[in-house]
N, C-alpha and C. Protein backbone atom coordinates (compact mmCIF):
# COMPACT_ATOMS: atom_id res chain seq x y z
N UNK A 1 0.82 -1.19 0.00
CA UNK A 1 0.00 0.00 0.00
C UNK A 1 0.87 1.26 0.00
N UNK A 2 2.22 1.33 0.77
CA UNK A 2 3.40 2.33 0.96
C UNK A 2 3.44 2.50 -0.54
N UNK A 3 3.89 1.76 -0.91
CA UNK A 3 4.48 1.62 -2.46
C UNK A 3 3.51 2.42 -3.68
N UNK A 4 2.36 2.16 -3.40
CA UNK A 4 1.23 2.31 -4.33
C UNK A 4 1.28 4.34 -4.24
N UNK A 5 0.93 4.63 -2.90
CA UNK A 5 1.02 5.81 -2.36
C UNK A 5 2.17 6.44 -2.99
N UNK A 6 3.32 6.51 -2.67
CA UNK A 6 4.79 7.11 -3.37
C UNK A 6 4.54 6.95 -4.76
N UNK A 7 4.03 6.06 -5.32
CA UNK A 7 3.93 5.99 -7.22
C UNK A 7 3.07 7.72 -7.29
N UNK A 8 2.04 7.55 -6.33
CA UNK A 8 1.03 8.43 -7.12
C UNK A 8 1.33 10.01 -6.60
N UNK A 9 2.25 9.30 -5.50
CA UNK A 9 2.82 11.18 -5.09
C UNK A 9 4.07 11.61 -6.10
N UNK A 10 5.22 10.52 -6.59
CA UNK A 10 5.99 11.03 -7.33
C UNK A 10 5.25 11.38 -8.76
N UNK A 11 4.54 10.76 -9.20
CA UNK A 11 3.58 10.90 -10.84
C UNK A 11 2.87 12.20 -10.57
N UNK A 12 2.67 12.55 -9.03
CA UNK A 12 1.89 14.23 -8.90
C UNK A 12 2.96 15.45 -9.34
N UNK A 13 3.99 14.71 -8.65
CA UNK A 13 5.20 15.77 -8.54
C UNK A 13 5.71 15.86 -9.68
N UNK A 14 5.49 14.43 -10.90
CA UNK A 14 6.34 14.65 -12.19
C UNK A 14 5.47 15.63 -13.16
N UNK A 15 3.95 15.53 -12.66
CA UNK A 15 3.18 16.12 -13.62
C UNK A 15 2.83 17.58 -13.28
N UNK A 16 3.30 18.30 -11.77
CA UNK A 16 3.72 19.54 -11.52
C UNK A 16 4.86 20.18 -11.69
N UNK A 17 5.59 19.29 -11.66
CA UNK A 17 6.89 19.77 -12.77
C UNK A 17 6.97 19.59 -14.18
N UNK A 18 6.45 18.81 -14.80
CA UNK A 18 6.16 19.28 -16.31
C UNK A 18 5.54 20.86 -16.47
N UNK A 19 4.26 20.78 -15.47
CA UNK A 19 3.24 21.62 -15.92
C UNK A 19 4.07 23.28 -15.48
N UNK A 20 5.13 23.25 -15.10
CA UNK A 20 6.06 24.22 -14.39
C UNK A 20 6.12 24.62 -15.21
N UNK A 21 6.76 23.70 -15.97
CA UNK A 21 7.95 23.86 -17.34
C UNK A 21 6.94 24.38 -18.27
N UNK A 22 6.35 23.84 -18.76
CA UNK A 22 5.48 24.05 -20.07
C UNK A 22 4.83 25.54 -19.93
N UNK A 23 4.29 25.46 -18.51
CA UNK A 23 3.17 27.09 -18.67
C UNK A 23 4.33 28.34 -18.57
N UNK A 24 5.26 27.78 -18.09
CA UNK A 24 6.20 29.19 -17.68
C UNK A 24 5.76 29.61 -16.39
N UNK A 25 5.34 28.57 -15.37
CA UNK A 25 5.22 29.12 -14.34
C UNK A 25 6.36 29.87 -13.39
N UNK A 26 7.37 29.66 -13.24
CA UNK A 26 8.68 30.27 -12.83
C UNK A 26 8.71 31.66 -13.29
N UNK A 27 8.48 31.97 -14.77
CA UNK A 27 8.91 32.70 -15.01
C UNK A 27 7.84 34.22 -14.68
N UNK A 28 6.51 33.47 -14.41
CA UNK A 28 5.31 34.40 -14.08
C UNK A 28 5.54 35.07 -12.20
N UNK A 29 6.06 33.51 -11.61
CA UNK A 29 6.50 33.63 -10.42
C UNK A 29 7.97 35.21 -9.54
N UNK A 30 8.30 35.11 -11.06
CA UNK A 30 9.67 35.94 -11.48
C UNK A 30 8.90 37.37 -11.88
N UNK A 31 8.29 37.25 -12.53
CA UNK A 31 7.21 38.45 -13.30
C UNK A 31 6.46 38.86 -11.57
N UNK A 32 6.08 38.39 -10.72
CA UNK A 32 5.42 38.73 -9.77
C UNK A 32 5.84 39.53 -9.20
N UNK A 33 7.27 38.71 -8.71
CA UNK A 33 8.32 39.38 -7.67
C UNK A 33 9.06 40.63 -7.93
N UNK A 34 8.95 40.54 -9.44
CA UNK A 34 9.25 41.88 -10.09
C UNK A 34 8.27 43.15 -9.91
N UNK A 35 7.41 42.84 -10.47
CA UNK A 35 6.26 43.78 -10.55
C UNK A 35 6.06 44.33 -8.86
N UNK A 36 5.96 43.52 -8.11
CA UNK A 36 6.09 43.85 -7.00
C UNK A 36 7.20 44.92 -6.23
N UNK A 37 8.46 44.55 -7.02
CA UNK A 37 9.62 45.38 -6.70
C UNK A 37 9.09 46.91 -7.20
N UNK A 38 8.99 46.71 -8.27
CA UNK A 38 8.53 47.78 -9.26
C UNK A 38 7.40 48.49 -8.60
N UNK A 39 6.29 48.38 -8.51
CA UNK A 39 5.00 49.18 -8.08
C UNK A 39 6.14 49.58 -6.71
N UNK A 40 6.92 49.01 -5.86
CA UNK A 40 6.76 49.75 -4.76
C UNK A 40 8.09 50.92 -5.07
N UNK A 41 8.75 50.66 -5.62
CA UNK A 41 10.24 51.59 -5.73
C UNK A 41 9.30 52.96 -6.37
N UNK A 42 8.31 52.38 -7.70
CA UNK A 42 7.13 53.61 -8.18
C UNK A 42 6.74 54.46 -7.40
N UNK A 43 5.68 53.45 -6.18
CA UNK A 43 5.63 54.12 -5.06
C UNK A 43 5.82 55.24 -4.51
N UNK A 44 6.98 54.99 -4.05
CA UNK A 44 8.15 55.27 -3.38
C UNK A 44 8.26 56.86 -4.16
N UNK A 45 8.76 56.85 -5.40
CA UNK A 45 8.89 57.68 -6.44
C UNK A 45 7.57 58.87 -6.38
N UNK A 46 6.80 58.53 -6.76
CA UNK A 46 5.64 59.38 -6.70
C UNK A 46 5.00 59.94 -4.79
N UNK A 47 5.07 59.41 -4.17
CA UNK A 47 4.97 59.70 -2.76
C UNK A 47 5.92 60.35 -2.13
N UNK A 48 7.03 60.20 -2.40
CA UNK A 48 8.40 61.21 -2.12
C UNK A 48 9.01 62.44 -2.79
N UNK A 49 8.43 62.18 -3.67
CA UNK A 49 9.19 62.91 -5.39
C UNK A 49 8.07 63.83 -5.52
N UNK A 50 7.10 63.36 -6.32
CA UNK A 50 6.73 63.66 -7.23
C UNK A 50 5.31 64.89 -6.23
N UNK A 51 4.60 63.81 -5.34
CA UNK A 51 3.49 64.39 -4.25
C UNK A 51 3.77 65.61 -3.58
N UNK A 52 4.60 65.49 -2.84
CA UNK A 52 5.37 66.93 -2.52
C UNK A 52 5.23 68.01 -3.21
N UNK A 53 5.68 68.45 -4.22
CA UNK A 53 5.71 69.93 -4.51
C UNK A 53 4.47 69.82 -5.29
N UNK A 54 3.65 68.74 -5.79
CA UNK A 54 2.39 69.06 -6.48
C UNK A 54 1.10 69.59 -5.16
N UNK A 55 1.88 69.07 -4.00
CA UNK A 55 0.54 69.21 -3.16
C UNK A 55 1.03 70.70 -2.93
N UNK A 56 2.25 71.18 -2.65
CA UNK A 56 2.33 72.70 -2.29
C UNK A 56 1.90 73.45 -2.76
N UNK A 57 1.68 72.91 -4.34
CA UNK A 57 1.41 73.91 -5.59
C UNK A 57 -0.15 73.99 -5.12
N UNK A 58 -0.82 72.98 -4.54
CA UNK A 58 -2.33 73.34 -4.62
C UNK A 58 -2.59 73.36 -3.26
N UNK A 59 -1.24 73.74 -1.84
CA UNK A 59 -1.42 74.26 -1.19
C UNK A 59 -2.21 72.73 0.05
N UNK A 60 -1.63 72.00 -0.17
CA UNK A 60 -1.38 71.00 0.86
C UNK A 60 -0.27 70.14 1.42
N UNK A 61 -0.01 70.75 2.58
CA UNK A 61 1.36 70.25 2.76
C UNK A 61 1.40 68.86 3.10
N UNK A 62 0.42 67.81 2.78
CA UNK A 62 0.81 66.34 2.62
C UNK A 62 0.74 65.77 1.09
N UNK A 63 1.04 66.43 0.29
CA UNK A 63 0.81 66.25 -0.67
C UNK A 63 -0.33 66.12 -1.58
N UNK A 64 -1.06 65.54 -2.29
CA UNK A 64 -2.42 65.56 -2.99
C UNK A 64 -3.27 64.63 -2.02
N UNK A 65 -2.15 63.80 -1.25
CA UNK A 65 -3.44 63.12 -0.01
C UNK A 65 -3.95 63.84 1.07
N UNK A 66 -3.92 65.21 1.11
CA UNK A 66 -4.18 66.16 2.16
C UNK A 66 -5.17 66.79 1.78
N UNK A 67 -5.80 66.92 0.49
CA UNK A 67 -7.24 67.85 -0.09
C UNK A 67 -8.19 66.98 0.00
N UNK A 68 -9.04 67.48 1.08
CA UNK A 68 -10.29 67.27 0.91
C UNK A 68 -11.47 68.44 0.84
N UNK A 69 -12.54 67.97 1.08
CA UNK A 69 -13.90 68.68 0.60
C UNK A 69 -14.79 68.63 1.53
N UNK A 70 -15.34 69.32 3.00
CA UNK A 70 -15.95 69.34 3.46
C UNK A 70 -17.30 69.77 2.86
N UNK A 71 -18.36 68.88 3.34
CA UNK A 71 -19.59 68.61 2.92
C UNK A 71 -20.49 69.10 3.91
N UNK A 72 -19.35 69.30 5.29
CA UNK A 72 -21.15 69.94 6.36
C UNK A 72 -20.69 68.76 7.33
N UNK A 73 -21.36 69.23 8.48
CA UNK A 73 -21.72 68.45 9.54
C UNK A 73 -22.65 67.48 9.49
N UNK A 74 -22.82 66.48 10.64
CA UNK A 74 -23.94 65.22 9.79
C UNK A 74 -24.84 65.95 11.15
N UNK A 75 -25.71 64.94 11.22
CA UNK A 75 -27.17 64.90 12.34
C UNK A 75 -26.09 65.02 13.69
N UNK A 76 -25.37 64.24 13.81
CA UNK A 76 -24.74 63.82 15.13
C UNK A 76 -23.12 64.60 15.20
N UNK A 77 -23.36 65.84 14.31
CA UNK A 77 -22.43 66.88 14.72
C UNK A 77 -21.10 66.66 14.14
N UNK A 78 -20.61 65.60 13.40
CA UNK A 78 -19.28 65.28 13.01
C UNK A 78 -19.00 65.54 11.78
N UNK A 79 -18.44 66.05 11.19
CA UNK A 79 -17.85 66.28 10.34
C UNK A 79 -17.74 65.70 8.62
N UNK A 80 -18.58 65.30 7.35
CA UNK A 80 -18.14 64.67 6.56
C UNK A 80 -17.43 65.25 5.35
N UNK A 81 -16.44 64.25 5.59
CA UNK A 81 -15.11 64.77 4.39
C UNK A 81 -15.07 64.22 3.66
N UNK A 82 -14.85 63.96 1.85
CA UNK A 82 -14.29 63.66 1.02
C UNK A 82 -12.96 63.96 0.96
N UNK A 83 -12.31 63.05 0.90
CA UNK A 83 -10.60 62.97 0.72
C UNK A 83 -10.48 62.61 -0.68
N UNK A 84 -10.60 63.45 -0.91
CA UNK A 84 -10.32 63.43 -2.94
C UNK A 84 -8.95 63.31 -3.48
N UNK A 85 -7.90 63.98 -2.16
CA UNK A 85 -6.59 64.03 -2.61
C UNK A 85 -6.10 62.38 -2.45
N UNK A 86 -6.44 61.56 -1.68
CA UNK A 86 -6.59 60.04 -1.62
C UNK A 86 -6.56 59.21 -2.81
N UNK A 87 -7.35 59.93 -3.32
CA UNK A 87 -8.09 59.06 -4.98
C UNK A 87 -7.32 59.79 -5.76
N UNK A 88 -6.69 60.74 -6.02
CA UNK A 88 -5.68 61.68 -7.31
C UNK A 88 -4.55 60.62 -6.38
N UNK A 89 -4.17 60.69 -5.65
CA UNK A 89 -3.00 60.17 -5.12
C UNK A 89 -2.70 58.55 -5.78
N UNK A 90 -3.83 57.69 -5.70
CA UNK A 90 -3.72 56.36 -5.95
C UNK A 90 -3.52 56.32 -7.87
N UNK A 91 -4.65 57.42 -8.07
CA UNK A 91 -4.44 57.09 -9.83
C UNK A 91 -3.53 57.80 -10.30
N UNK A 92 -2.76 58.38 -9.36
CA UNK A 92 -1.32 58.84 -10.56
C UNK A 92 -0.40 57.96 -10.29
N UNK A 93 -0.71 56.82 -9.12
CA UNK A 93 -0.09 55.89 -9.22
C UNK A 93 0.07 54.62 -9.56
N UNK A 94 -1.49 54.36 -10.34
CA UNK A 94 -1.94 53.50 -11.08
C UNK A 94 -1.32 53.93 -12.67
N UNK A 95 -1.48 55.02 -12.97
CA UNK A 95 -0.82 55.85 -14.27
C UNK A 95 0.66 55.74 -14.59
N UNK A 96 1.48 55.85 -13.34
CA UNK A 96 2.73 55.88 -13.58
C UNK A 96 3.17 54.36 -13.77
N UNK A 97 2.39 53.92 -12.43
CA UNK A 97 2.80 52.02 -13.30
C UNK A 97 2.58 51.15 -14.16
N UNK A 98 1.29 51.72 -14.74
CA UNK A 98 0.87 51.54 -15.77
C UNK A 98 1.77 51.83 -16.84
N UNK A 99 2.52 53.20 -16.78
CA UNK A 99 3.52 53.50 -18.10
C UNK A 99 4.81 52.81 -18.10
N UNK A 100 5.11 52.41 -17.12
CA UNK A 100 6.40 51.86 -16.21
C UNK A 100 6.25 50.68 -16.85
N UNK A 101 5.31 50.05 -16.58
CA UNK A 101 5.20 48.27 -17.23
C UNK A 101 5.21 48.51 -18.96
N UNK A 102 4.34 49.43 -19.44
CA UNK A 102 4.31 49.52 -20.88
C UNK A 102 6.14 49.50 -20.97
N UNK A 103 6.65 50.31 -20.63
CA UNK A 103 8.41 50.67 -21.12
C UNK A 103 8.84 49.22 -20.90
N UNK A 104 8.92 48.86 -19.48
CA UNK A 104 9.40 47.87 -19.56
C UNK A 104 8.78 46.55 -20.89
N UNK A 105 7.76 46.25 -20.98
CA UNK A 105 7.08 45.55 -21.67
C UNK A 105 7.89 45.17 -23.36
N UNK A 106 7.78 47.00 -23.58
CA UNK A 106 8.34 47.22 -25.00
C UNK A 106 9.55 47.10 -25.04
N UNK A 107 10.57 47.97 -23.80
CA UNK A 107 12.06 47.51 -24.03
C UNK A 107 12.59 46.34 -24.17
N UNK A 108 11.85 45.65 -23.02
CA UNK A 108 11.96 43.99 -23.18
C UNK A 108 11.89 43.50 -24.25
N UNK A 109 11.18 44.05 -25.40
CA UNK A 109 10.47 43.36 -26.75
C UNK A 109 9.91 42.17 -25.92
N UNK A 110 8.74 42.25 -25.09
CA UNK A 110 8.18 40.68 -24.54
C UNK A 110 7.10 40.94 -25.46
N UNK A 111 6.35 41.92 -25.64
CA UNK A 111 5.07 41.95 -26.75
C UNK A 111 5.30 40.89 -28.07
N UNK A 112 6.46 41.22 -28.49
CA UNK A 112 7.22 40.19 -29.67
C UNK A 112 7.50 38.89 -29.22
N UNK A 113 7.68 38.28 -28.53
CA UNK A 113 7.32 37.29 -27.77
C UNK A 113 6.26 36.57 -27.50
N UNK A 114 5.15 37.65 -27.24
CA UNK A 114 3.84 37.04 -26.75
C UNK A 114 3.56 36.63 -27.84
N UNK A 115 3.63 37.48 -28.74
CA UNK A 115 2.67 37.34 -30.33
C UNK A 115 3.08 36.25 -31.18
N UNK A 116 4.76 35.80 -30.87
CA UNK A 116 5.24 34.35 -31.52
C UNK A 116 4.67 33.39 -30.68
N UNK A 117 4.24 33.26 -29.31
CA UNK A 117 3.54 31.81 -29.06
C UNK A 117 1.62 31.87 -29.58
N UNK A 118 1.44 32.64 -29.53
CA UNK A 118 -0.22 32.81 -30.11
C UNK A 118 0.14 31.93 -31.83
């Protein structure tokens, strides 16, 4: 019964290592860890760099995550804010990585790549 068991765990393991090989899973695994590096160094870039003197320019000294929009007090006296500078903050950083991956994408020539396995 030992015996039977080990056949069907090594035949799992041979057919997750084929399936490694074949899909390019490593290399997506590699693509992750990257992208990951990348969005945060971006990050990094636009939150240090870039946020700063755009928020001074419109006169918030935390950068574009510091504008909001008071709407009024509620029933129970508190305060409601829209933090709009929150949402400009995230999509210029959806924008910049977005262009970041395009460069990389194209310098790489991986587009030329993709289009020879299709």
């Amino acid at each position: 019964m030992a015996g039977k068991k080990r056949a069907i765990v090594k035949k799992q393991l041979k057919g997750f290592s084929e399936f490694a090989r074949e899909q390019g899973v490593v290399g997506l695994a590699v693509g992750l860890v990257i992208g990951a590096a990348v969005a945060t160094l971006v990050n990094s870039l636009i939150n240090n760099v870039i946020m700063p003197p755009l928020g001074f320019v419109l006169g918030s000294a935390e950068g574009l995550k510091g504008l909001t929009f008071s709407l009024g007090a509620t029933s129970k006296g508190q305060e409601a804010v829209v933090h709009y500078g929150t949402f400009l903050n995230d999509f210029v950083n959806f924008i910049v990585i977005a262009f970041v991956v395009y460069f990389i994408v194209h310098g790489l020539r991986l587009d030329k790549k993709l289009e020879k396995k299709k």
